[in-house]
Each structure stands twice: as structure tokens, then as C-alpha cells.
N, C-alpha and C. Protein backbone atom coordinates (compact mmCIF):
# COMPACT_ATOMS: atom_id res chain seq x y z
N UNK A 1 -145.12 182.05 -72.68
CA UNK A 1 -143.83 181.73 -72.11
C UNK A 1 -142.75 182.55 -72.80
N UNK A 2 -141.73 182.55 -71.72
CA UNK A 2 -140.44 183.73 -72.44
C UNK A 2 -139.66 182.62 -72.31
N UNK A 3 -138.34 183.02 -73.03
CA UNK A 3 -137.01 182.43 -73.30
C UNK A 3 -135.86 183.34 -72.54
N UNK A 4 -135.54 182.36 -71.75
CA UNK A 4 -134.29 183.09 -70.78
C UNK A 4 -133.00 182.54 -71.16
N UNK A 5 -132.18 183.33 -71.14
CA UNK A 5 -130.34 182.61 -70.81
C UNK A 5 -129.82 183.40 -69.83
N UNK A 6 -129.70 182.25 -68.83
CA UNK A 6 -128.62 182.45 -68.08
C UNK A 6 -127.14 181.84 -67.74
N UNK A 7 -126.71 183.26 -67.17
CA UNK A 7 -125.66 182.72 -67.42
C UNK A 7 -124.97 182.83 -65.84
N UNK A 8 -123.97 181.49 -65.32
CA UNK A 8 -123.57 181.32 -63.37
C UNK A 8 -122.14 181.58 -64.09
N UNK A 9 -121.50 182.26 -63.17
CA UNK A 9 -120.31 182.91 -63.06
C UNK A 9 -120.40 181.56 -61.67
N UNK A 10 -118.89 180.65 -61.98
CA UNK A 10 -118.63 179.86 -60.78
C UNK A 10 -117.98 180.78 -59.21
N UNK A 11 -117.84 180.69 -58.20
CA UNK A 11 -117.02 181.45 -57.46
C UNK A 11 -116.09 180.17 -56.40
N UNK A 12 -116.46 178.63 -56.62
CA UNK A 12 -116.03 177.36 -56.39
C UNK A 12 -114.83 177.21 -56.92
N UNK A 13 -113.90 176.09 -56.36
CA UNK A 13 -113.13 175.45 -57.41
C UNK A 13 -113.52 174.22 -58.60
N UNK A 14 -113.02 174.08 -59.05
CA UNK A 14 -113.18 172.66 -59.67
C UNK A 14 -113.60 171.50 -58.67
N UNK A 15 -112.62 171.43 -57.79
CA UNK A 15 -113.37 169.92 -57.01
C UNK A 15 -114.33 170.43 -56.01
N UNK A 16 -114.82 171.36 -55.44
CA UNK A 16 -116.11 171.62 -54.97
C UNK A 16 -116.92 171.26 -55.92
N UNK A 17 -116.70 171.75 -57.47
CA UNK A 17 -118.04 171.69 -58.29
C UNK A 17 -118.00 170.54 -58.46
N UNK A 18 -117.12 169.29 -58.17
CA UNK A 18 -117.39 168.11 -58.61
C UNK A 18 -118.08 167.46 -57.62
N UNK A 19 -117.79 167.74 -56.47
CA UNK A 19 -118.46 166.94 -55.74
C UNK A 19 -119.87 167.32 -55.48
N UNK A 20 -120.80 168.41 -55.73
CA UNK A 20 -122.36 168.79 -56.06
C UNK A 20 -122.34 168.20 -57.30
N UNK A 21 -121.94 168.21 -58.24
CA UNK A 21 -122.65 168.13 -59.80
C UNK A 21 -123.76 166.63 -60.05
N UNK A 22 -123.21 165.63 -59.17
CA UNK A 22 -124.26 165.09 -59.64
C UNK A 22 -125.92 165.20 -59.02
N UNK A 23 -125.82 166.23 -58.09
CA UNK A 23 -127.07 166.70 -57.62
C UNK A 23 -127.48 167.77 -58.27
N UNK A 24 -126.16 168.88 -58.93
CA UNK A 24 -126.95 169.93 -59.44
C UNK A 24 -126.96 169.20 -61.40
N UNK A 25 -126.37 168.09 -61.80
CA UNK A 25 -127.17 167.42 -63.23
C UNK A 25 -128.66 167.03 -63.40
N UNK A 26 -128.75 166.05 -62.25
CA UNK A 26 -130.11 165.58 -61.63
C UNK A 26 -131.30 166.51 -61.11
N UNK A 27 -130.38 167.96 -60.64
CA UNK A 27 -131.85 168.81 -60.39
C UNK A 27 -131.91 169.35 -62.04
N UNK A 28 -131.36 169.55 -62.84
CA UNK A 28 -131.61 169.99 -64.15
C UNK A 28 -132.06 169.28 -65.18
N UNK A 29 -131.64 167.86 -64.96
CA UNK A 29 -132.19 166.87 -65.61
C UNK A 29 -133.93 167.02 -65.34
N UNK A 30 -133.97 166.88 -64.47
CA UNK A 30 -135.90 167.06 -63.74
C UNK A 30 -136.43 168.19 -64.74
N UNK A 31 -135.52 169.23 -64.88
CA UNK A 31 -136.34 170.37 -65.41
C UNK A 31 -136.31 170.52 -66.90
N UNK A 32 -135.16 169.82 -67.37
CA UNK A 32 -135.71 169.19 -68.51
C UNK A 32 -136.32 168.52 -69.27
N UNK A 33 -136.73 167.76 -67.97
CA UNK A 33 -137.52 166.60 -68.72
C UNK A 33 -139.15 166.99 -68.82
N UNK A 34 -139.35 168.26 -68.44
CA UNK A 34 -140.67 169.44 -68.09
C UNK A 34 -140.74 169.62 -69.24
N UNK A 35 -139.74 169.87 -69.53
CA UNK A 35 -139.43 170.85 -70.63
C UNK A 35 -139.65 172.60 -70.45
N UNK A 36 -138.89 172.71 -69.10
CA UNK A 36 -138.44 174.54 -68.10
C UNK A 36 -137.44 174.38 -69.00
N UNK A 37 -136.24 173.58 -69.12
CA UNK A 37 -134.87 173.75 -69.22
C UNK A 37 -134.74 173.39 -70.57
N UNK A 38 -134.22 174.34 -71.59
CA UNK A 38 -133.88 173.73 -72.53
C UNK A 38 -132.61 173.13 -73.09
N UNK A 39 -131.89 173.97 -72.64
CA UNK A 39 -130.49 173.79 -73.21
C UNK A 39 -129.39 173.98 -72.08
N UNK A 40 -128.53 173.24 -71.53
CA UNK A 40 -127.37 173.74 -70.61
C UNK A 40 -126.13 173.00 -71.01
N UNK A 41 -125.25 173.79 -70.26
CA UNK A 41 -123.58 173.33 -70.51
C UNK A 41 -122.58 174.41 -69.53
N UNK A 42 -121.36 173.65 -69.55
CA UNK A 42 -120.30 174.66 -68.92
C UNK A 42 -119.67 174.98 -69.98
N UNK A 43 -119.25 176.62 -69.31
CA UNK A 43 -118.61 176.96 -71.05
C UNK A 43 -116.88 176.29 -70.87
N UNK A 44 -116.58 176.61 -71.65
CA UNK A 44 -115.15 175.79 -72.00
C UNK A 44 -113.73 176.82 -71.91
N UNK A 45 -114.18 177.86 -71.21
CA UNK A 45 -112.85 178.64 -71.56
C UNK A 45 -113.05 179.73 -70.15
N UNK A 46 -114.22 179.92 -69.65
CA UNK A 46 -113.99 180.02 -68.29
C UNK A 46 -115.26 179.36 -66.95
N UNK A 47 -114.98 179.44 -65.84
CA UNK A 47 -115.72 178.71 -64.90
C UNK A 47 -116.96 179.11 -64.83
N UNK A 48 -117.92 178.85 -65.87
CA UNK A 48 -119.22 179.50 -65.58
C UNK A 48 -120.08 178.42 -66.13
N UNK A 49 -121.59 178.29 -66.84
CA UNK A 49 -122.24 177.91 -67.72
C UNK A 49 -123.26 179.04 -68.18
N UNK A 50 -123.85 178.21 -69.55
CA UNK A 50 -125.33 179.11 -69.81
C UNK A 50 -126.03 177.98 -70.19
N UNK A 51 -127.30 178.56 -69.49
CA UNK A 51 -128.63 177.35 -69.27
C UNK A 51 -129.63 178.51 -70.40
N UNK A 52 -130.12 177.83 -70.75
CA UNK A 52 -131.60 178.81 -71.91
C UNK A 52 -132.56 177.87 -71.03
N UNK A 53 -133.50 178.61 -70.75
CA UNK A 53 -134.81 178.69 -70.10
C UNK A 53 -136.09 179.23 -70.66
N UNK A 54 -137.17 178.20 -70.48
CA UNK A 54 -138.44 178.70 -70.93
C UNK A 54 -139.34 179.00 -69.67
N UNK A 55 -140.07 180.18 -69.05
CA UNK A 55 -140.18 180.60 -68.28
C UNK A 55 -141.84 181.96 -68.30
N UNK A 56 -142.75 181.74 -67.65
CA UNK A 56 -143.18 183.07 -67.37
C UNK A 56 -142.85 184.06 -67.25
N UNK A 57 -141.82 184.09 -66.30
CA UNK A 57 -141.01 185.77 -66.27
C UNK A 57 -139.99 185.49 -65.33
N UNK A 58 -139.44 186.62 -65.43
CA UNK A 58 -137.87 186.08 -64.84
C UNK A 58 -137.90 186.15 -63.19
N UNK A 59 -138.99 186.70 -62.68
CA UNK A 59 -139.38 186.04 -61.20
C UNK A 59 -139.20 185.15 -60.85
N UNK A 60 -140.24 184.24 -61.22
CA UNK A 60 -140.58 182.92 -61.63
C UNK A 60 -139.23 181.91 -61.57
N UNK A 61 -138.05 182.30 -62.71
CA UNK A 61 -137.38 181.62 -63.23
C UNK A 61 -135.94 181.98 -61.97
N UNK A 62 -136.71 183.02 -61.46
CA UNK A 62 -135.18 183.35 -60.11
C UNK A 62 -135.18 182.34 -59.23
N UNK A 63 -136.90 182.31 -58.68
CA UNK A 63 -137.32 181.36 -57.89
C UNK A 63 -136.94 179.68 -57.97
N UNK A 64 -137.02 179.30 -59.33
CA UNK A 64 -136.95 178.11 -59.81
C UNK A 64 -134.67 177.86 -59.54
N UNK A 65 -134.44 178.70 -59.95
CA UNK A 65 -132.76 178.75 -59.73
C UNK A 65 -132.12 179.18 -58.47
N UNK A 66 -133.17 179.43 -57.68
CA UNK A 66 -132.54 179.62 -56.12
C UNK A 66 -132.04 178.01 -55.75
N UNK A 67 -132.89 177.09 -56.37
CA UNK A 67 -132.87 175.84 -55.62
C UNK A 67 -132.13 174.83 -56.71
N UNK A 68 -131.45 175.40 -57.46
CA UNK A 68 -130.29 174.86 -58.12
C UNK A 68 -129.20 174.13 -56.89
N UNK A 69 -128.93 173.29 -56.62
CA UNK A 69 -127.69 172.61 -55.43
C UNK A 69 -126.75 173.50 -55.70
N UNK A 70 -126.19 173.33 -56.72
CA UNK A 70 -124.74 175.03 -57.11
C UNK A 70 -125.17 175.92 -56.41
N UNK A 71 -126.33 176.31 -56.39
CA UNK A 71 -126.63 177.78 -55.81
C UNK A 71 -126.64 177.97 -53.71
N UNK A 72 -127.16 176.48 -53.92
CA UNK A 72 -127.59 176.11 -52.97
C UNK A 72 -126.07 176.01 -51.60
N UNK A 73 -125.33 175.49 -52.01
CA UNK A 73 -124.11 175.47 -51.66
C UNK A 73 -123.17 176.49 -51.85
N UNK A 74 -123.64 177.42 -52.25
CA UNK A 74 -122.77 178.81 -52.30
C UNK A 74 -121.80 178.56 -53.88
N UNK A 75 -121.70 177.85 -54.80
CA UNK A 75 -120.91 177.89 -55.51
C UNK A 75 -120.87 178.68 -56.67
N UNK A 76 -122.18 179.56 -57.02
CA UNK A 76 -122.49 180.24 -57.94
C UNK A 76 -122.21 182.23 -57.03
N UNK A 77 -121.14 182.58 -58.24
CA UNK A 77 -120.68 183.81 -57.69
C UNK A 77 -121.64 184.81 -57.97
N UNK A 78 -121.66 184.74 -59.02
CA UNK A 78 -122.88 185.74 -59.54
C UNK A 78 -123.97 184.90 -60.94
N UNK A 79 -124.96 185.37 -61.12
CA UNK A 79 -126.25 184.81 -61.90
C UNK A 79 -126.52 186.27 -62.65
N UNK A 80 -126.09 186.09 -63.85
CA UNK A 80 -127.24 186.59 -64.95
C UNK A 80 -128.37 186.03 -65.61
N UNK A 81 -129.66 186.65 -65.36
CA UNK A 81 -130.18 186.06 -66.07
C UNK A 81 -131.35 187.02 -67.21
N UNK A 82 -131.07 187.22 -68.02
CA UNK A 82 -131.78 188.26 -69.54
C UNK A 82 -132.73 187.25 -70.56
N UNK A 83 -134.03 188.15 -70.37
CA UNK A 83 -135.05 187.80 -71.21
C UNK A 83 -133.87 187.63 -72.92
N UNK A 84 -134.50 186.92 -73.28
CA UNK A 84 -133.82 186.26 -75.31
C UNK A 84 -134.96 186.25 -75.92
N UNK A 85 -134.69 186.57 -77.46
CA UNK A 85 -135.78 186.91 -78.45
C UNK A 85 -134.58 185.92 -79.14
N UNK A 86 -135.18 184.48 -79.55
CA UNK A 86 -133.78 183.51 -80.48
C UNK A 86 -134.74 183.86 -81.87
N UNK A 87 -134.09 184.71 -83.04
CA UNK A 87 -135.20 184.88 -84.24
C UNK A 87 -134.80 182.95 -85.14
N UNK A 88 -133.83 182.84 -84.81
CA UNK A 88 -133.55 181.51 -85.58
C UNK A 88 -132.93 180.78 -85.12
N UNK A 89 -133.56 178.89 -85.18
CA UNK A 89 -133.48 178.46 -84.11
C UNK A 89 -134.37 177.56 -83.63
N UNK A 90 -134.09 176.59 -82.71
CA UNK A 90 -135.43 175.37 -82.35
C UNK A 90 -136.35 176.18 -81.53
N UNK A 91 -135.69 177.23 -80.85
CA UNK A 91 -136.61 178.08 -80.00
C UNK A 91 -137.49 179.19 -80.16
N UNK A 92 -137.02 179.77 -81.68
CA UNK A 92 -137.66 180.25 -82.17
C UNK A 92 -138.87 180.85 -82.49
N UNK A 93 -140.17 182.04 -82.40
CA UNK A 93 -141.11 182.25 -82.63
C UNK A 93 -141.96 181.33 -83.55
């Protein structure tokens, strides 16, 4: 397994994203509780988040984030998502 972060650039407002979020918490909640998803949040200083992902390959992990509800509803402007090497760290080697 690889370690992904990605990162959603919002292209929504605020109350669009409020009214999905508790479908797109609940689809992430699921994938955490796998243990796919390790870590997520919105960042705090502009409209985006970064999710860290454990993943086969970033195919895989595109596939799995097409069906994000955010995504799903058009609210995600753009998606990065880059293989991570965390040397220190819970995720760590």
C-alpha cells in the first residue's frame, strides 16, 4: 500500500458545502473506518481540504474519490492528488 494526500480545491460556496457535508462526512467516515482514509480536514485559511490516503495506486484511489458526494455534486474545483513518503510519523515506514 502507498500513502496519498490529497488535496480538493472547493469551487462551491459555503452553504452549498453545507448542505452535502453530511453525506460527504458519512461517505468518509465509511472509509475510515476501513482504514482507506486516514486523516481528513478543511484547511482553515482557504476553501479546500487535505485527506491522506492509504491506497494501491493512485488509480485506484481516483476511482474511490470520484464517488466522494463533493465530487459528486460538482463542488470540488480541482483534485490533487500525489503519492507521500511521511519519513516521521503514525504513517510512517
Amino acid at each position: 500500500m502507498s500513502t496519498f494526500a490529497v488535496t480538493y480545491f472547493y469551487s462551491a460556496d459555503p452553504a452549498q458545502l453545507a448542505e452535502v457535508r453530511p453525506l460527504h462526512r458519512e461517505w468518509l467516515s465509511g472509509h475510515f473506518s476501513t482504514g482507506s482514509l486516514l486523516a481528513s480536514g478543511p484547511k482553515v485559511d482557504t476553501p479546500g481540504a487535505l485527506l491522506i490516503w492509504s491506497a494501491e495506486s493512485v488509480e485506484e484511489l481516483a476511482t474511490v474519490l470520484d464517488n466522494d458526494p463533493f465530487d459528486i455534486a460538482g463542488f470540488i474545483g480541482e483534485r490533487v492528488i500525489e503519492e507521500w513518503n511521511p519519513i516521521f510519523g503514525p504513517w510512517s515506514s
